[in-house]
Structures are given as structure tokens and as C-alpha cells.
N, C-alpha and C. Protein backbone atom coordinates (compact mmCIF):
# COMPACT_ATOMS: atom_id res chain seq x y z
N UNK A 1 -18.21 -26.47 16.58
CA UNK A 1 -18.13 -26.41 15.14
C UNK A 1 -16.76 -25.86 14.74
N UNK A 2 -16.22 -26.61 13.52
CA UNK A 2 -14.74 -26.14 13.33
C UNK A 2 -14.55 -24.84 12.47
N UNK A 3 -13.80 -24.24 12.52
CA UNK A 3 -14.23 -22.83 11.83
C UNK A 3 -13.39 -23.23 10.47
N UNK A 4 -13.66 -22.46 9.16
CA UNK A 4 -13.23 -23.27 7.84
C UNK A 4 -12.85 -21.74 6.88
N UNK A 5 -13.62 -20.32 7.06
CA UNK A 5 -13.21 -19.68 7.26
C UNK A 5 -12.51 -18.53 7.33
N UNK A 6 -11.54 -17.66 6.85
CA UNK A 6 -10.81 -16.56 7.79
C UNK A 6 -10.41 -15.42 6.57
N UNK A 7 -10.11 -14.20 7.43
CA UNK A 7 -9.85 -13.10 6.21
C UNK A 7 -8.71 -13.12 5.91
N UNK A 8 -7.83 -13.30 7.17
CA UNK A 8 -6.32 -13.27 6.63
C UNK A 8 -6.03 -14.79 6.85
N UNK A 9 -5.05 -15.25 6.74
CA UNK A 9 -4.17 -16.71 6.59
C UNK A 9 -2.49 -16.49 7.05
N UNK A 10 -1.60 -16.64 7.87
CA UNK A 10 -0.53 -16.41 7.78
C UNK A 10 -0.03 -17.22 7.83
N UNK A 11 1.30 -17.92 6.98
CA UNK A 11 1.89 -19.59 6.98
C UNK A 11 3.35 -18.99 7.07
N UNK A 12 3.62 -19.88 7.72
CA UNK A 12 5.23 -19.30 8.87
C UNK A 12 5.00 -18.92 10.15
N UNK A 13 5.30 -19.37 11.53
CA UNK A 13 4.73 -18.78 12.33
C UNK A 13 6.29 -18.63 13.37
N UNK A 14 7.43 -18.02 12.30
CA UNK A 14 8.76 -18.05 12.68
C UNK A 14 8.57 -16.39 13.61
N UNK A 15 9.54 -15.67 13.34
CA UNK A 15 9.49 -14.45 14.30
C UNK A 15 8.46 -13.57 13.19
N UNK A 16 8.89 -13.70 12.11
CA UNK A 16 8.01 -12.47 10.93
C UNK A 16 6.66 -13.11 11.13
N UNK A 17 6.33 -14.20 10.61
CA UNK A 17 5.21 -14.75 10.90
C UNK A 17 4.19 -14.39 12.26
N UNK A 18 4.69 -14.62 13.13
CA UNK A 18 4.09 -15.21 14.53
C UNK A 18 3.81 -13.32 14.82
N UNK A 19 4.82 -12.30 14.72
CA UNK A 19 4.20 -11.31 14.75
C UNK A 19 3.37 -10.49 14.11
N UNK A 20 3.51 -10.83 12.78
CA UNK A 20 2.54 -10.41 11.74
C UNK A 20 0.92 -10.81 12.15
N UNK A 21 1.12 -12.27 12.78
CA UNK A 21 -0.44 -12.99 13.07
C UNK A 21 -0.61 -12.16 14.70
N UNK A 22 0.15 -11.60 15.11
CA UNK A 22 -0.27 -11.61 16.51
C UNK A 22 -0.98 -9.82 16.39
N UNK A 23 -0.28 -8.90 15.32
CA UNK A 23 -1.19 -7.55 15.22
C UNK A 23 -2.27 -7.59 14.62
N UNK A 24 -2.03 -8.61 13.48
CA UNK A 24 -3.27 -8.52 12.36
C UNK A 24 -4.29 -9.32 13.22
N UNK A 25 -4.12 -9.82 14.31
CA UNK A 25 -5.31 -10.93 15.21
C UNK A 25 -5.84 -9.11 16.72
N UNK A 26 -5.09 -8.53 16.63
CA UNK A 26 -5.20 -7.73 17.63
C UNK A 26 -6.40 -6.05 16.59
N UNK A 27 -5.51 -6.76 15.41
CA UNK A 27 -6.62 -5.54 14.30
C UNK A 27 -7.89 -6.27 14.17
N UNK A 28 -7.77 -7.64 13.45
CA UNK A 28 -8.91 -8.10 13.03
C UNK A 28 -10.02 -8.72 13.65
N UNK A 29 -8.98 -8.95 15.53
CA UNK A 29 -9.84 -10.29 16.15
C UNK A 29 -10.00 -11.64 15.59
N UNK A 30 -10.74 -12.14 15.97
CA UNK A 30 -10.95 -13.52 15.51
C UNK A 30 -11.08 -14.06 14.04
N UNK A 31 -10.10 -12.97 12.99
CA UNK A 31 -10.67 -13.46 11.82
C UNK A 31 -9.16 -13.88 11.00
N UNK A 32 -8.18 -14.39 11.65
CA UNK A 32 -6.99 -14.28 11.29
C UNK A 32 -6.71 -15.77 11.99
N UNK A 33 -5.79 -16.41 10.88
CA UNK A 33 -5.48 -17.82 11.07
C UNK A 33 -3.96 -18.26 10.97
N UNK A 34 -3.31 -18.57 11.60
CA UNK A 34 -2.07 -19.05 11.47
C UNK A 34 -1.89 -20.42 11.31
N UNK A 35 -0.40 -20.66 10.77
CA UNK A 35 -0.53 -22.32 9.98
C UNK A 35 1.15 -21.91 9.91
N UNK A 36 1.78 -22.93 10.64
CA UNK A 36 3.08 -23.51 10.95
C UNK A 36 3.47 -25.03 10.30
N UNK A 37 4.47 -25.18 9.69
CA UNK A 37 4.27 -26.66 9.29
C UNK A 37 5.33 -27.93 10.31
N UNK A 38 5.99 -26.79 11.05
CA UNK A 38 7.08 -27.48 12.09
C UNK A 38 6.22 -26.67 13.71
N UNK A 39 6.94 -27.77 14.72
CA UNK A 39 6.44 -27.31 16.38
C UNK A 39 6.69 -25.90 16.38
N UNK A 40 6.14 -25.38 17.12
CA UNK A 40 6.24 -23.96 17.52
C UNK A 40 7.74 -23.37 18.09
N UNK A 41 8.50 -22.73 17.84
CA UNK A 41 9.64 -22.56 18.35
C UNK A 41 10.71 -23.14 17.70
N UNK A 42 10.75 -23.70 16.57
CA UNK A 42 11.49 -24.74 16.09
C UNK A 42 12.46 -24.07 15.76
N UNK A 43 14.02 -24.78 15.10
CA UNK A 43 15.13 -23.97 15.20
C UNK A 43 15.25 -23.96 13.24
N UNK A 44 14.32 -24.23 12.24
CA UNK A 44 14.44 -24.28 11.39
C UNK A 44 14.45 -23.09 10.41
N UNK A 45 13.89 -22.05 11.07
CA UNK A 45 13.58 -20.91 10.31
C UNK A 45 14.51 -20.18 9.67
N UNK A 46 14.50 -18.74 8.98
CA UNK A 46 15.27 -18.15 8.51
C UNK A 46 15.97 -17.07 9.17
N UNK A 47 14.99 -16.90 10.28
CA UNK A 47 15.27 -15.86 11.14
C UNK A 47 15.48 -16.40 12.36
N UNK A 48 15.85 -17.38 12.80
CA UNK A 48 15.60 -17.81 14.03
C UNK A 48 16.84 -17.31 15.21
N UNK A 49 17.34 -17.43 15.80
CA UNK A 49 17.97 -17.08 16.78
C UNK A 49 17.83 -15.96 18.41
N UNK A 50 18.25 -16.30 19.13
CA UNK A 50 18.17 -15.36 20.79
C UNK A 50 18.55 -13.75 20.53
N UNK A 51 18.61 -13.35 19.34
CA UNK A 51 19.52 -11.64 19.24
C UNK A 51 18.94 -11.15 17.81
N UNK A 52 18.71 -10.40 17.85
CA UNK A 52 18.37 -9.41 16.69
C UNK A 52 19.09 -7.89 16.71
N UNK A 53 19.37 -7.02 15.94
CA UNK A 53 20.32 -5.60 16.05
C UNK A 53 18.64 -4.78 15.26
N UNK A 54 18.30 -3.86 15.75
CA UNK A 54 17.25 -2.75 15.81
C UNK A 54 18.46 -1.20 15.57
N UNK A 55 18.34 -1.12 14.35
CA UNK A 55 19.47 0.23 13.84
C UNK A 55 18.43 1.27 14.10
N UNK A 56 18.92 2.62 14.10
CA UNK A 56 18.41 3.48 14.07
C UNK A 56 18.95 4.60 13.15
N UNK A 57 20.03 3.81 12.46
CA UNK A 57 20.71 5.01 11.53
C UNK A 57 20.77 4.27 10.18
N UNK A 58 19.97 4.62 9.01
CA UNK A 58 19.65 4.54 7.63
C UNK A 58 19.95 5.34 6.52
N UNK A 59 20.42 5.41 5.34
CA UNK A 59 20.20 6.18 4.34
C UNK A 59 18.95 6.88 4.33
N UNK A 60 17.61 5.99 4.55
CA UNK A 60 16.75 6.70 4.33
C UNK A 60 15.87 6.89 5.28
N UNK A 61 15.44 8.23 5.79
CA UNK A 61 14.34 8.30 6.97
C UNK A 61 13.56 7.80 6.96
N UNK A 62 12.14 7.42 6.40
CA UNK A 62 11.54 6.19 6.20
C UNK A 62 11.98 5.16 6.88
N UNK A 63 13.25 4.52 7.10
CA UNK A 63 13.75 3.38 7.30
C UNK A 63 13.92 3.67 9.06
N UNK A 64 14.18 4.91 9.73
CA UNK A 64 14.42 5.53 10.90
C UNK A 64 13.26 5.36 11.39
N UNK A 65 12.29 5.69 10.65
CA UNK A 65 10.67 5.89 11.16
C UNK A 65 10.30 4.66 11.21
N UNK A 66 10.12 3.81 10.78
CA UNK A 66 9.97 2.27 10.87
C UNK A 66 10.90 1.48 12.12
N UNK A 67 12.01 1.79 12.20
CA UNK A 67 12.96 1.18 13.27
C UNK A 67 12.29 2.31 14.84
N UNK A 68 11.37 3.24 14.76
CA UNK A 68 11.34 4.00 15.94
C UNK A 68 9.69 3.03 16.17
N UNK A 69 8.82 2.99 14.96
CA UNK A 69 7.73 2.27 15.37
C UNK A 69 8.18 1.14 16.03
N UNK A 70 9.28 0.19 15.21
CA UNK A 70 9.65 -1.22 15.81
C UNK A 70 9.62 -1.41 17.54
N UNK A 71 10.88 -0.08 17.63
CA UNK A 71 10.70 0.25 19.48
C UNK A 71 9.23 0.01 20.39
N UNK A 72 8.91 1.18 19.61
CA UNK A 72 7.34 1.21 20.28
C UNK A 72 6.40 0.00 20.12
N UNK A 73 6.46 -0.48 19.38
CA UNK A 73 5.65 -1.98 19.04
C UNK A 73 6.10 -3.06 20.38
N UNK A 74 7.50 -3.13 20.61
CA UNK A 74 8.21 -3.89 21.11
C UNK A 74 7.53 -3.83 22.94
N UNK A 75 7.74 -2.43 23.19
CA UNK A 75 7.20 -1.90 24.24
C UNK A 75 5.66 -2.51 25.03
N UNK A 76 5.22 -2.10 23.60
CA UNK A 76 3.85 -2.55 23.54
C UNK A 76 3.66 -3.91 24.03
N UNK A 77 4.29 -4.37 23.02
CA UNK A 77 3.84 -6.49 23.10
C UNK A 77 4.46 -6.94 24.85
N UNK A 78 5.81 -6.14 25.43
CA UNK A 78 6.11 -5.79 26.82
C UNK A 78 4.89 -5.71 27.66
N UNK A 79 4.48 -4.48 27.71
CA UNK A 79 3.08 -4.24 28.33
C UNK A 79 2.19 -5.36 28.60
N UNK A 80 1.48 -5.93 27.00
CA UNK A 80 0.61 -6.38 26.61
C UNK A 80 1.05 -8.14 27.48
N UNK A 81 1.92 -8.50 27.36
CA UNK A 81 2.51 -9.81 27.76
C UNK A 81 2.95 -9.60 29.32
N UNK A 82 3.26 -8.65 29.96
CA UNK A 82 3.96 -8.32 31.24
C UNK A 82 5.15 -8.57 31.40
N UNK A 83 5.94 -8.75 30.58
CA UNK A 83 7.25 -9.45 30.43
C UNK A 83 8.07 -8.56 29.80
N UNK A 84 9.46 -8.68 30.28
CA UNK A 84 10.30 -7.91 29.37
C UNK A 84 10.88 -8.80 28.13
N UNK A 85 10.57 -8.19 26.84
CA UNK A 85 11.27 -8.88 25.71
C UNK A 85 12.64 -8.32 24.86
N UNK A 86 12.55 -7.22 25.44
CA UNK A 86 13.66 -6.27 24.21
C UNK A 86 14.77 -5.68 25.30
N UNK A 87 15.66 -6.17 25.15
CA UNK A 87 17.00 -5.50 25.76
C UNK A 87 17.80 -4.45 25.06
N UNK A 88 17.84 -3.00 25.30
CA UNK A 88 18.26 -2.67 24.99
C UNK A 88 19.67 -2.13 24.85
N UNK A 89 20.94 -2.69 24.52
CA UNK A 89 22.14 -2.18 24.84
C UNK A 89 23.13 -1.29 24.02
N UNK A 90 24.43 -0.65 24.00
CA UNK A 90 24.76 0.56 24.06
C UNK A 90 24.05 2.25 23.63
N UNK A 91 24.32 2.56 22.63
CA UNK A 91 23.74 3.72 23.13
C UNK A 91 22.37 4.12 21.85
């Protein structure tokens, strides 16, 4: 039976997307739906590219505290996948 359905909905399944669906599926379980309108991986997005910069220095702490969760999240999805995803370089 096809499921029709869901609490959350996420459309984009670019880097914001695809991680947004992958915690809110790890919070909600099976009640979270994703919807891409191009192949998976595609080079069309807004964010797309091999490199991202993870600051740790902000005007506002708030913004520090969020970039220290980012780390730890990163770690996590590491773990969770067995794979290394996040390189971290200079200091």
C-alpha cells in the first residue's frame, strides 16, 4: 500500500534539504517525506559544491554555539554512516 500521508514534507533534497530530512526522519521516524524535482546529487542547486568553510568566530555567540553544534552533528552523521565526511583544516 502506497503511503499518501506524512507530518513533515521536505522539497529540495540539495545539502540543506537532504539534511534537514535526514534529522527530522531520525526525530520523527517514518513520518517524514522528501521530494527532489532533479536526480539525486545533481549539480543544480544553490549550495552545491565539494567544500564548505564552518567559522567559529561571529559577532554573535549564538552564531558560535550553532557552528560548535554543526561540528558535533557532523561527527555524528561520521559515526552514524562509518565514513569520514568533514575534513577539518587549519587551526
Amino acid at each position: 500500500m502506497t503511503r499518501t500521508t506524512f507530518n513533515t514534507i521536505v522539497l529540495g533534497l540539495g545539502a540543506i534539504g537532504s539534511g534537514a530530512l535526514y534529522w527530522l526522519s531520525r526525530r520523527l521516524g517514518g513520518e517524514v517525506l522528501g521530494m527532489e524535482q532533479f536526480e539525486l546529487g545533481h549539480v543544480r542547486g544553490g549550495s552545491q559544491d565539494h567544500s564548505r568553510i564552518i567559522r567559529l568566530s561571529y559577532h554573535n555567540t549564538h552564531y558560535i554555539e550553532l557552528a560548535k553544534a554543526a561540528y558535533a552533528a557532523w561527527r555524528e552523521l561520521e559515526a552514524d554512516a562509518d565514513e569520514s565526511l568533514l575534513v577539518t583544516t587549519g587551526g
